[in-house]
N, C-alpha and C. Protein backbone atom coordinates (compact mmCIF):
# COMPACT_ATOMS: atom_id res chain seq x y z
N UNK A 1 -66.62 117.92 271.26
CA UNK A 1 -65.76 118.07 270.10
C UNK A 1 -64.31 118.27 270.53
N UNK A 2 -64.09 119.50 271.85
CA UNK A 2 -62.74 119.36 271.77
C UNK A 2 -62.32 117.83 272.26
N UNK A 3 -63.13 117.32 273.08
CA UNK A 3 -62.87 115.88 273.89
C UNK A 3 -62.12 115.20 272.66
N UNK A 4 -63.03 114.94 271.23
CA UNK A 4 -62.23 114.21 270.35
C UNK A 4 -61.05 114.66 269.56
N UNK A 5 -60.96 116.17 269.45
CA UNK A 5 -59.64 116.66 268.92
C UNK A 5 -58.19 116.11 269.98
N UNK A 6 -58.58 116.33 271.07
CA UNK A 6 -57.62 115.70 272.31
C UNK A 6 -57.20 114.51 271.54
N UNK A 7 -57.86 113.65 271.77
CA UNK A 7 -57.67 111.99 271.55
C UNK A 7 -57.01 112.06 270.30
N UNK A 8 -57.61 112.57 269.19
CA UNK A 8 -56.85 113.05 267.71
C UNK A 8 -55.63 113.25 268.21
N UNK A 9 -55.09 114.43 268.70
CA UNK A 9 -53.84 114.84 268.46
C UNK A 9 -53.08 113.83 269.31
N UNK A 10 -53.71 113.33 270.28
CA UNK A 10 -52.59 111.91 270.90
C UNK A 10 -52.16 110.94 270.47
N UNK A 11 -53.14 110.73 269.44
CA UNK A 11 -52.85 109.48 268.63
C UNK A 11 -51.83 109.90 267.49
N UNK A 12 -52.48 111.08 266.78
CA UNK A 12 -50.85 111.30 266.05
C UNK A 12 -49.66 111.50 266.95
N UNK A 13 -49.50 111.95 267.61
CA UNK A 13 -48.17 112.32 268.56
C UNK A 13 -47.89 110.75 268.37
N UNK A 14 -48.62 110.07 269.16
CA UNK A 14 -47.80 108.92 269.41
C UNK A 14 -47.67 107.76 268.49
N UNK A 15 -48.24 107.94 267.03
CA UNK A 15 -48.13 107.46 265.73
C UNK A 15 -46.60 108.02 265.11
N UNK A 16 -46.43 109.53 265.53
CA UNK A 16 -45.19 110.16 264.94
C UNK A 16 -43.91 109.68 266.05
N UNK A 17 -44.08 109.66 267.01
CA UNK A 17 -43.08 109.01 268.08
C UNK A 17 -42.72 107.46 267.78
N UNK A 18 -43.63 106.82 267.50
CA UNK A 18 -43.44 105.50 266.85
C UNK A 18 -42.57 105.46 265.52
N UNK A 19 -43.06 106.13 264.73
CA UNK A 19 -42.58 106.17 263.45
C UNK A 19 -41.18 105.58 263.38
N UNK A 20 -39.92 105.99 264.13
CA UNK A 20 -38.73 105.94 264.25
C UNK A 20 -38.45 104.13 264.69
N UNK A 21 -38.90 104.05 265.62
CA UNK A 21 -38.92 102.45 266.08
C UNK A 21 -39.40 101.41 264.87
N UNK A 22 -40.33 101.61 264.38
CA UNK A 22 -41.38 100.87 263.75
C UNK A 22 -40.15 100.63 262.44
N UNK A 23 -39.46 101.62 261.85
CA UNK A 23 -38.84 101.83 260.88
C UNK A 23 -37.54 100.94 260.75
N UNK A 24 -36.97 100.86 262.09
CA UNK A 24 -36.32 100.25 262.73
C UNK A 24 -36.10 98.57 263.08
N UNK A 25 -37.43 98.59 263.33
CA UNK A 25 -37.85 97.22 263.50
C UNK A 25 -37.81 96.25 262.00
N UNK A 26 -38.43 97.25 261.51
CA UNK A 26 -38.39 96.69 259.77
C UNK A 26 -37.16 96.37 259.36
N UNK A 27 -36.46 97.31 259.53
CA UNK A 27 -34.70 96.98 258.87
C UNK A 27 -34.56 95.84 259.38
N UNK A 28 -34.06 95.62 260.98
CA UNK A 28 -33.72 94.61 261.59
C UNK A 28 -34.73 93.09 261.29
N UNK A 29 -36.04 92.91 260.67
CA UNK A 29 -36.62 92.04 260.42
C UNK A 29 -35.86 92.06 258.72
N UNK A 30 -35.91 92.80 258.14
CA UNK A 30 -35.45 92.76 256.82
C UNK A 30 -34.26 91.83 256.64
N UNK A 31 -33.18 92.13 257.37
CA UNK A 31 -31.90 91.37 257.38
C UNK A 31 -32.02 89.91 257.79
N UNK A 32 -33.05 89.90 258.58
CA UNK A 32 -33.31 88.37 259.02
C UNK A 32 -33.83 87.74 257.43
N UNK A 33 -34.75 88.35 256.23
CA UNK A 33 -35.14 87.56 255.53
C UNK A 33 -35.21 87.84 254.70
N UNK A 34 -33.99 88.27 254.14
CA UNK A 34 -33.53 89.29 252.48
C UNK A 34 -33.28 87.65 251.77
N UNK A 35 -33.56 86.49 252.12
CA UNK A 35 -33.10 85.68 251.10
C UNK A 35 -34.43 85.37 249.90
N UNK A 36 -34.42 85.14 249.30
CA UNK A 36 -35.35 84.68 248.32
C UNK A 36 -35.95 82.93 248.26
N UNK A 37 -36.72 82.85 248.25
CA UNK A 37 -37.77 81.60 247.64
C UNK A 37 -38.35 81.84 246.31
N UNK A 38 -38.26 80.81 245.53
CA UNK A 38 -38.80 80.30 244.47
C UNK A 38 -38.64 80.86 243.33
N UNK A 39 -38.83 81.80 242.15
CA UNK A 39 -38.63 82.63 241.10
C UNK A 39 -37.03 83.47 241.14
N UNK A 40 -37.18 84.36 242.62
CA UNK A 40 -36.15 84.61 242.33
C UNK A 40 -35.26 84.60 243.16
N UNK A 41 -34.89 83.22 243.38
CA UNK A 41 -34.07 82.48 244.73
C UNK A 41 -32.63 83.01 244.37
N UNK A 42 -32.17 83.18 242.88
CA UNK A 42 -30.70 83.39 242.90
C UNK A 42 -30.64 84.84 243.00
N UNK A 43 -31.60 85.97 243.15
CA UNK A 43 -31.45 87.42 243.76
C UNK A 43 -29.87 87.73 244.10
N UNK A 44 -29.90 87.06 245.15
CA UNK A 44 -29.10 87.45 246.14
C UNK A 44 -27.49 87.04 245.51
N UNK A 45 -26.99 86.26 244.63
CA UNK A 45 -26.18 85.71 244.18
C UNK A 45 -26.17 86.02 242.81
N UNK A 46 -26.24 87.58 242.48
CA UNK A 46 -25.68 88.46 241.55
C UNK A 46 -24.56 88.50 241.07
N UNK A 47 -24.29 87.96 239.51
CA UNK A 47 -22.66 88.37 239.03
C UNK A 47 -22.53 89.59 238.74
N UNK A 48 -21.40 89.84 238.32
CA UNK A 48 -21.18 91.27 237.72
C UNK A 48 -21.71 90.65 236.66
N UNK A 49 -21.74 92.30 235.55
CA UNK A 49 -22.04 92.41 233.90
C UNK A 49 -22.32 93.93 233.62
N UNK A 50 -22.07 94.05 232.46
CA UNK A 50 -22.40 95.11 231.68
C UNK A 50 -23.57 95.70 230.64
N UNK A 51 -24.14 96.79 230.75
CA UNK A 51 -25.09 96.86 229.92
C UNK A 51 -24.50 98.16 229.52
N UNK A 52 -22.92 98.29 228.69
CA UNK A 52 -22.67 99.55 228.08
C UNK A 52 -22.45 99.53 226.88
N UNK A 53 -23.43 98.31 226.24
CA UNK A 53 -23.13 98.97 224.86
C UNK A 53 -23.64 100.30 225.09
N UNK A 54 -23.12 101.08 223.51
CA UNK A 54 -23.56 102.20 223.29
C UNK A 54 -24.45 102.67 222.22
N UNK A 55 -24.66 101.08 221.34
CA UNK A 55 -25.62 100.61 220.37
C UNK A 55 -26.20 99.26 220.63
N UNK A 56 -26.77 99.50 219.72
CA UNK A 56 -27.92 97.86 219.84
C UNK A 56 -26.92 96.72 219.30
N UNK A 57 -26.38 97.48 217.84
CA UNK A 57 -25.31 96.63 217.68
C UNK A 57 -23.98 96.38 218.28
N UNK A 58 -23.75 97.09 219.59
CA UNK A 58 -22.47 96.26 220.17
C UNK A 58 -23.17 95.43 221.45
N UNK A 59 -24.18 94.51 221.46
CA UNK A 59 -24.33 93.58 222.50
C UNK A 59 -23.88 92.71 222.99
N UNK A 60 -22.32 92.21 222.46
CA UNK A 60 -21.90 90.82 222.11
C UNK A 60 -21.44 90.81 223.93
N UNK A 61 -20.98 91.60 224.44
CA UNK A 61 -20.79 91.61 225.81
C UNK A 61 -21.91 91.36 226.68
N UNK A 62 -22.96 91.89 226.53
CA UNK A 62 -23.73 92.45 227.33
C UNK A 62 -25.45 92.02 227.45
N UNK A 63 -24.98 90.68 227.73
CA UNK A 63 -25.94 89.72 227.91
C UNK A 63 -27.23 88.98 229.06
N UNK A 64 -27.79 89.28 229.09
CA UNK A 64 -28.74 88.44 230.70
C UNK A 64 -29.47 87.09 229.97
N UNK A 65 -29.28 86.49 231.05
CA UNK A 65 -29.84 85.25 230.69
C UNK A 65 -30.81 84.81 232.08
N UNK A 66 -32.40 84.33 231.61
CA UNK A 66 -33.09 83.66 232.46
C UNK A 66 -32.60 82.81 233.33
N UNK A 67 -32.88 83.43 234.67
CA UNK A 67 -33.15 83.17 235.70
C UNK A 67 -31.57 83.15 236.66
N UNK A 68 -30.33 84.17 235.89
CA UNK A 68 -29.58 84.71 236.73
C UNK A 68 -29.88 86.16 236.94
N UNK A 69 -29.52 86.08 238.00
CA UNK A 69 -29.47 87.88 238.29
C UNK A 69 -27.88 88.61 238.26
N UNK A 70 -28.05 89.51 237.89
CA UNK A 70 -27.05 90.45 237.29
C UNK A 70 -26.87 92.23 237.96
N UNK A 71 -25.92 92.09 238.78
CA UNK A 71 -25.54 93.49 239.21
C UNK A 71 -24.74 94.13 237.24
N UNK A 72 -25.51 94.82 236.93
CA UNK A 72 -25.26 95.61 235.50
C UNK A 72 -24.34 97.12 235.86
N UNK A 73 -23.10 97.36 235.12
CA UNK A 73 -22.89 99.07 234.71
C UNK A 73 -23.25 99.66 233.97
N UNK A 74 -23.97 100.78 234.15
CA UNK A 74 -24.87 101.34 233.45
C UNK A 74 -23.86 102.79 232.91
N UNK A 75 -23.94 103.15 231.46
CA UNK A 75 -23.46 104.13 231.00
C UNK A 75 -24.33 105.67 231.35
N UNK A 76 -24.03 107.06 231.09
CA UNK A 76 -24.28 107.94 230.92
C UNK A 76 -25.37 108.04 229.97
N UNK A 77 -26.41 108.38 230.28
CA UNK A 77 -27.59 108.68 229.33
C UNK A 77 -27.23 109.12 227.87
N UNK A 78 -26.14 110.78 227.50
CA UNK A 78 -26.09 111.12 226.62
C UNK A 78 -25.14 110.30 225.60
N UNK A 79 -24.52 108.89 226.04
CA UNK A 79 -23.82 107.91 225.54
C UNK A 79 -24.14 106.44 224.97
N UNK A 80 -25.40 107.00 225.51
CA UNK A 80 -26.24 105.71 224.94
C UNK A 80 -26.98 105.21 223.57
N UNK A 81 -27.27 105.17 222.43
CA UNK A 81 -27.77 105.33 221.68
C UNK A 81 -29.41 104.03 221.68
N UNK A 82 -30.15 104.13 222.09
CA UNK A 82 -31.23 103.25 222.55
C UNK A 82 -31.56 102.10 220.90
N UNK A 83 -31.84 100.86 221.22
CA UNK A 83 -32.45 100.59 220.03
C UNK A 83 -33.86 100.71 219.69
N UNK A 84 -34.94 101.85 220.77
CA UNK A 84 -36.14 102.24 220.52
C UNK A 84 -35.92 103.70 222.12
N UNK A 85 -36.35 104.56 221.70
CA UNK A 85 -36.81 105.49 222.02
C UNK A 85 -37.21 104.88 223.52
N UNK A 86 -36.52 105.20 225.01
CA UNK A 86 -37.61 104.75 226.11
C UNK A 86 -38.55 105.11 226.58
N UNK A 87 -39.77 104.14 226.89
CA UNK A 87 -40.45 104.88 227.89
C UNK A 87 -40.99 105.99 228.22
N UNK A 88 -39.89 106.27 229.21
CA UNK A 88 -39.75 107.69 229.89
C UNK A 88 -38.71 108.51 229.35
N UNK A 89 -39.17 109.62 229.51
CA UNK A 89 -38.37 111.00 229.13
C UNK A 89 -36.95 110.65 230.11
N UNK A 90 -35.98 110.67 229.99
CA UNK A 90 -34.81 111.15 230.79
C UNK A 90 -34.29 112.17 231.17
N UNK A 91 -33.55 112.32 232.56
CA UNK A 91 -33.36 113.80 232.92
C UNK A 91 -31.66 113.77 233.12
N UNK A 92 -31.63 114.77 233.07
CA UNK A 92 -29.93 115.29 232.50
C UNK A 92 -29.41 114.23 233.86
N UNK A 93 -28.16 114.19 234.01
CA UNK A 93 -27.71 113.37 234.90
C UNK A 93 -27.75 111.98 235.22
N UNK A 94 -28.57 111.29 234.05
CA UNK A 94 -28.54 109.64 234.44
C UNK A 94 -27.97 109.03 234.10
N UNK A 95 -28.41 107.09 233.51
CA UNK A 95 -27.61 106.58 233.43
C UNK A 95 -28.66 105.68 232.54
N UNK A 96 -28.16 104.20 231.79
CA UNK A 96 -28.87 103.67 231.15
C UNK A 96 -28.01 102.89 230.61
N UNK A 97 -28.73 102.06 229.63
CA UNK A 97 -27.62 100.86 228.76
C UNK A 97 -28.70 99.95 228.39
N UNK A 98 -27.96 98.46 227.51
CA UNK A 98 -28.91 98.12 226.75
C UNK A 98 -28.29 96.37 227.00
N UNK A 99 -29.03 95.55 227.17
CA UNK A 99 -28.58 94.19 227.30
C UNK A 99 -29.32 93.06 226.46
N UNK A 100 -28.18 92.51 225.57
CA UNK A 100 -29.08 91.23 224.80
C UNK A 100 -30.05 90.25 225.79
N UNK A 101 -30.90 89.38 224.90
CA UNK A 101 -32.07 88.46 226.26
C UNK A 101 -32.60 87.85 225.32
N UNK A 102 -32.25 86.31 224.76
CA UNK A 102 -32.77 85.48 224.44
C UNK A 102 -33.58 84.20 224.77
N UNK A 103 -34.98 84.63 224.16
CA UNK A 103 -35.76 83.62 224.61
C UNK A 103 -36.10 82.55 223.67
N UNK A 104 -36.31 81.24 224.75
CA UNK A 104 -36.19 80.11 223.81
C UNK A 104 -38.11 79.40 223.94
N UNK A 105 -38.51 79.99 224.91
CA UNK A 105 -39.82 79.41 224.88
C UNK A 105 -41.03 80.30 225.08
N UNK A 106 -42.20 80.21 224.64
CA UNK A 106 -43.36 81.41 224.65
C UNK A 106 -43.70 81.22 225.91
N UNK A 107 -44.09 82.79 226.44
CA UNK A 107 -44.58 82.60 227.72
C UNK A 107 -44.65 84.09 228.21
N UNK A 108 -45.08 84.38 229.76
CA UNK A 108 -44.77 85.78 230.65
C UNK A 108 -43.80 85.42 231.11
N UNK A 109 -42.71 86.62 231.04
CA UNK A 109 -41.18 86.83 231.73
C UNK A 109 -41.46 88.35 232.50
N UNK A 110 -40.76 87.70 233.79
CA UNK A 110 -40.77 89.00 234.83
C UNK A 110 -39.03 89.52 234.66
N UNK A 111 -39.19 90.96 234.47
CA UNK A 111 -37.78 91.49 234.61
C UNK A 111 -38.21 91.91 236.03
N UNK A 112 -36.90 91.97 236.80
CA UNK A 112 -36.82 92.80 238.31
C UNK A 112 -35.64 93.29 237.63
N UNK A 113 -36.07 94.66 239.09
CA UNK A 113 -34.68 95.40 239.07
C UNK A 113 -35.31 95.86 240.29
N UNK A 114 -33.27 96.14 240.99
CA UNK A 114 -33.18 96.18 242.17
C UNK A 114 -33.56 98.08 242.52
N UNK A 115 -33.67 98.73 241.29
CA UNK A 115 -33.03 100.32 241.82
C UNK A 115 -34.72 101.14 241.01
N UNK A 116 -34.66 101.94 240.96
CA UNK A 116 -35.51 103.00 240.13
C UNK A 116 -34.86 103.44 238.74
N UNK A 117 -35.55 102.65 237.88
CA UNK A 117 -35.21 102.85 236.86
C UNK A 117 -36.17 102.33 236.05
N UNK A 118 -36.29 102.77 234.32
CA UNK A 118 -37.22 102.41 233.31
C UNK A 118 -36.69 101.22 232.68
N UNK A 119 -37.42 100.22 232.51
CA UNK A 119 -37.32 99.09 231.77
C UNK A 119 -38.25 99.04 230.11
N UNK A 120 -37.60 98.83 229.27
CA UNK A 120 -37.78 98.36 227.56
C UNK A 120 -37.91 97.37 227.76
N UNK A 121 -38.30 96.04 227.18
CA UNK A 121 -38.13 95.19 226.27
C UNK A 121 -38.05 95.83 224.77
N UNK A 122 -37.29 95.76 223.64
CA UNK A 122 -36.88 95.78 222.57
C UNK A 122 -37.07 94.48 221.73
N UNK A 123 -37.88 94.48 221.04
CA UNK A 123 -37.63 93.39 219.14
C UNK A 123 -37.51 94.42 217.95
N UNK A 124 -36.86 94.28 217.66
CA UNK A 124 -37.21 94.72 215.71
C UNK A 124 -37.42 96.08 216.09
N UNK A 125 -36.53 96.91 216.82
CA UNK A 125 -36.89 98.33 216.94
C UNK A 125 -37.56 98.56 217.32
N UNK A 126 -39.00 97.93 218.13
CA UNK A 126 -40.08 98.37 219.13
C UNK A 126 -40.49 98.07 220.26
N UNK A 127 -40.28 99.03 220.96
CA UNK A 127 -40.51 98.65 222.44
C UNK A 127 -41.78 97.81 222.49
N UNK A 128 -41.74 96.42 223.52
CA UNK A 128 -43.09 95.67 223.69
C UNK A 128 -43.71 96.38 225.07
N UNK A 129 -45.66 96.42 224.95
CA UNK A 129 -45.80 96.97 225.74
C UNK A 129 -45.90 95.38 226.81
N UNK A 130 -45.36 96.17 227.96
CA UNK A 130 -45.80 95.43 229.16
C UNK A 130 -47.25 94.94 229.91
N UNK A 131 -47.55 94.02 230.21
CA UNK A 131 -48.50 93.20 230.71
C UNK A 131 -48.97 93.27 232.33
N UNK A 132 -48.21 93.66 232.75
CA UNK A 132 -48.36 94.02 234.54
C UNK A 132 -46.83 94.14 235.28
N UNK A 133 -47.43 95.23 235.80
CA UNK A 133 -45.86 95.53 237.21
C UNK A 133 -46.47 95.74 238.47
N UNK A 134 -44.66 95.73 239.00
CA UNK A 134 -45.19 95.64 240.25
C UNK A 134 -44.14 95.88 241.27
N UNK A 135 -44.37 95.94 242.88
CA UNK A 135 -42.96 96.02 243.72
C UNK A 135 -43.05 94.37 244.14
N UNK A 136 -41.61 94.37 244.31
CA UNK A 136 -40.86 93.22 244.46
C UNK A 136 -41.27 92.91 245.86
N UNK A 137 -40.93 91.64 246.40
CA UNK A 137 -41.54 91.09 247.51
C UNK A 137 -40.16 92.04 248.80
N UNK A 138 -41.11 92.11 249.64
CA UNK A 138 -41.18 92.99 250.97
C UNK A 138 -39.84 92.59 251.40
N UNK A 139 -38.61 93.32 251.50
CA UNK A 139 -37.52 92.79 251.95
C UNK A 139 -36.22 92.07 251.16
N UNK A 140 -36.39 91.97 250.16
CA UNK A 140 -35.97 90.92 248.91
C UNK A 140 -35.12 92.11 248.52
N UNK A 141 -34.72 93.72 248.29
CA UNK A 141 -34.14 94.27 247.51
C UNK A 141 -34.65 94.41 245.87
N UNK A 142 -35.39 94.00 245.65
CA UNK A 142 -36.54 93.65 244.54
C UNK A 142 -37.55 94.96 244.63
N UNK A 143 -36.92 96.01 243.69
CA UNK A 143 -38.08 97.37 243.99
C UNK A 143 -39.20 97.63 242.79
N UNK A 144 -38.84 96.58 241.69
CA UNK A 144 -40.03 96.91 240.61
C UNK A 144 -40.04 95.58 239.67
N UNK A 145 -41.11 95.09 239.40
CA UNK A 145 -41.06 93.72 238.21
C UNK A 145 -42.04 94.39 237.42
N UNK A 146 -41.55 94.09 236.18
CA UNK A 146 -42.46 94.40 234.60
C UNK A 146 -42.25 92.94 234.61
N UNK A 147 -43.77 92.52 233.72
CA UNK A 147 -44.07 91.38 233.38
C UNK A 147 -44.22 91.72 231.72
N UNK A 148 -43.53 90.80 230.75
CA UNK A 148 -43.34 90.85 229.57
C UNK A 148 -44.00 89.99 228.67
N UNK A 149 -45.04 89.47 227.81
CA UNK A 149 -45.70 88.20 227.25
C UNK A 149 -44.56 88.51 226.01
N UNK A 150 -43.76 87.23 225.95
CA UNK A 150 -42.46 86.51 225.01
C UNK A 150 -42.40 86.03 224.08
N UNK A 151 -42.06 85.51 222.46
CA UNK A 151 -41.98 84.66 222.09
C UNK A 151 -40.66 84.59 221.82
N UNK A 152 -40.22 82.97 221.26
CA UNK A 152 -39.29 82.91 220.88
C UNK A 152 -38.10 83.46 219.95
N UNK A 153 -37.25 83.86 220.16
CA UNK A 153 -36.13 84.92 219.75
C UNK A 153 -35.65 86.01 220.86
N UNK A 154 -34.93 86.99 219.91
CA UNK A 154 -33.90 87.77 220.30
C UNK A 154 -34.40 88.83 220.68
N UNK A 155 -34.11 89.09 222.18
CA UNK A 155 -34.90 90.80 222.07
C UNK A 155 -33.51 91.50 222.92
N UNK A 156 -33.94 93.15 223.11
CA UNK A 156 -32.94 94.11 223.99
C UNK A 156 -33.56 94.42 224.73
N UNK A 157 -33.02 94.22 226.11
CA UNK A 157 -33.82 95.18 227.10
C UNK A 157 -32.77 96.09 227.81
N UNK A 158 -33.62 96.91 227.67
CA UNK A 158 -33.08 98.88 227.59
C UNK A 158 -33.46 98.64 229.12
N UNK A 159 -32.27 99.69 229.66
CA UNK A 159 -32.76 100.44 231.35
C UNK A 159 -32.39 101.50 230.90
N UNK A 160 -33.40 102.75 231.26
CA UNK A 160 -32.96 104.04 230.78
C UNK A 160 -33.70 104.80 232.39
N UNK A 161 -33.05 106.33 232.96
CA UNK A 161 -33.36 107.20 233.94
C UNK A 161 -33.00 106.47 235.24
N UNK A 162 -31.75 105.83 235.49
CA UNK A 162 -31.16 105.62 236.32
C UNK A 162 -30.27 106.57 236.93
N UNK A 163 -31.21 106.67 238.50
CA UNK A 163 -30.12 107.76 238.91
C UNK A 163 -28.54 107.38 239.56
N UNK A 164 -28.35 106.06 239.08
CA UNK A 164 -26.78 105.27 239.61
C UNK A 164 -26.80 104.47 238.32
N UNK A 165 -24.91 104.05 238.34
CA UNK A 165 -24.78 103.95 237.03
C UNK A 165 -24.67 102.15 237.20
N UNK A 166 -25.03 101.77 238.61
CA UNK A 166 -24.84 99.93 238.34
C UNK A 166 -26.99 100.00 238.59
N UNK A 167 -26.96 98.88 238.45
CA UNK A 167 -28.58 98.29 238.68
C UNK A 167 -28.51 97.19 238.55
N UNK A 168 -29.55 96.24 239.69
CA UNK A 168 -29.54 94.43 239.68
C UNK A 168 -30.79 94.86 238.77
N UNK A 169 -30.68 93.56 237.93
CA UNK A 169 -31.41 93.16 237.48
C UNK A 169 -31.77 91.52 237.20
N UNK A 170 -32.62 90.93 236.76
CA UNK A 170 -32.91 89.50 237.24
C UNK A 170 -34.14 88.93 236.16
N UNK A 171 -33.97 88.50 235.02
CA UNK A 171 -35.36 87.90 234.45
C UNK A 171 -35.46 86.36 235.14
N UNK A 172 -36.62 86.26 235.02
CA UNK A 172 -37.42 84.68 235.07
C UNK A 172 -38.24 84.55 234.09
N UNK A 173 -38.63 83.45 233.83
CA UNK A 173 -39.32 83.15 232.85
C UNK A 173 -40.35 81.56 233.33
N UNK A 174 -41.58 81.63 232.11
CA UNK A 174 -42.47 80.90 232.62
C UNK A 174 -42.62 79.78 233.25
N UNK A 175 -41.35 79.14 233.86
CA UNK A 175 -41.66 77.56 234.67
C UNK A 175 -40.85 78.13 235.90
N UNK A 176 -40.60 79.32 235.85
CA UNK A 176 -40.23 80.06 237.26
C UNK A 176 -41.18 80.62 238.01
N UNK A 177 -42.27 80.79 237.17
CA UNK A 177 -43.48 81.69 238.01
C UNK A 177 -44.38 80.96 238.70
């Protein structure tokens, strides 16, 4: 028995000595292949934009459109007025905002976002529930996709409990997937 505690504690030692390298290695492979293929190839080629309305009704700015991606400024939580209640509870100190998203064809639409934060879809005052999430592909800057089932028209999608006040964000839609 102690024979195998030995071997135990060597292997962690030298699992925890690794740790640092291994971590390392990742970054440096990361930079080699932060570009994107296929859905969400324009990632990386983020415009600016805004998601400060402070109502549902001032969206006229603050627009995403399928299949660009969008570095967003995100307002102060207590400045926001949501057009549905989010999600998640929010905690003092965040950030959030609300962006028009018109769809023209039925289908599943993936929102990404680059940061930790809650994603809405919004119609008619009610949040739609989501269909599947997920983390973004390994290296991409891509840290969460909600998958949305769409129809045609006007919806808002809310980011609310952002602990920074910009966030990428990026829809695709069904002949992207």
């Amino acid at each position: 028995m102690r024979a195998l505690t030995g071997i135990f504690t060597a292997g962690l030692m030298f699992a925890a000595g690794s740790a640092p390298a291994f971590a390392e290695d990742q970054a440096a492979s990361c930079a080699a292949t932060s570009v994107q293929e296929g859905a969400f190839a324009a990632w990386p080629d983020q415009r600016e934009g805004t998601a400060e309305a402070v109502t549902s009704e001032s969206l006229s700015d603050a627009r995403l459109e399928v299949g660009e991606a969008v570095r967003l400024d995100l307002l102060p939580t207590a400045q926001v007025t949501y057009a549905a209640e989010p999600g998640k509870a929010e905690p003092d100190r965040t950030f959030g905002g609300m962006a028009a998203l018109e769809i023209g064809r039925a289908g599943t639409y993936r929102v990404a976002l680059g940061g930790p934060a809650w994603i809405d879809v919004v119609q008619d005052g009610t949040a739609l529930a989501s269909t599947a999430h997920g983390h973004g592909p390994q290296c991409s800057g891509i840290r969460k996709i909600v998958d949305f089932d769409l129809q045609p028209g006007r919806y808002i999608v809310q980011i609310a409990a952002s602990a920074t006040d910009t966030v990428s964000i990026m829809v695709v839609g069904p002949a992207g997937l």
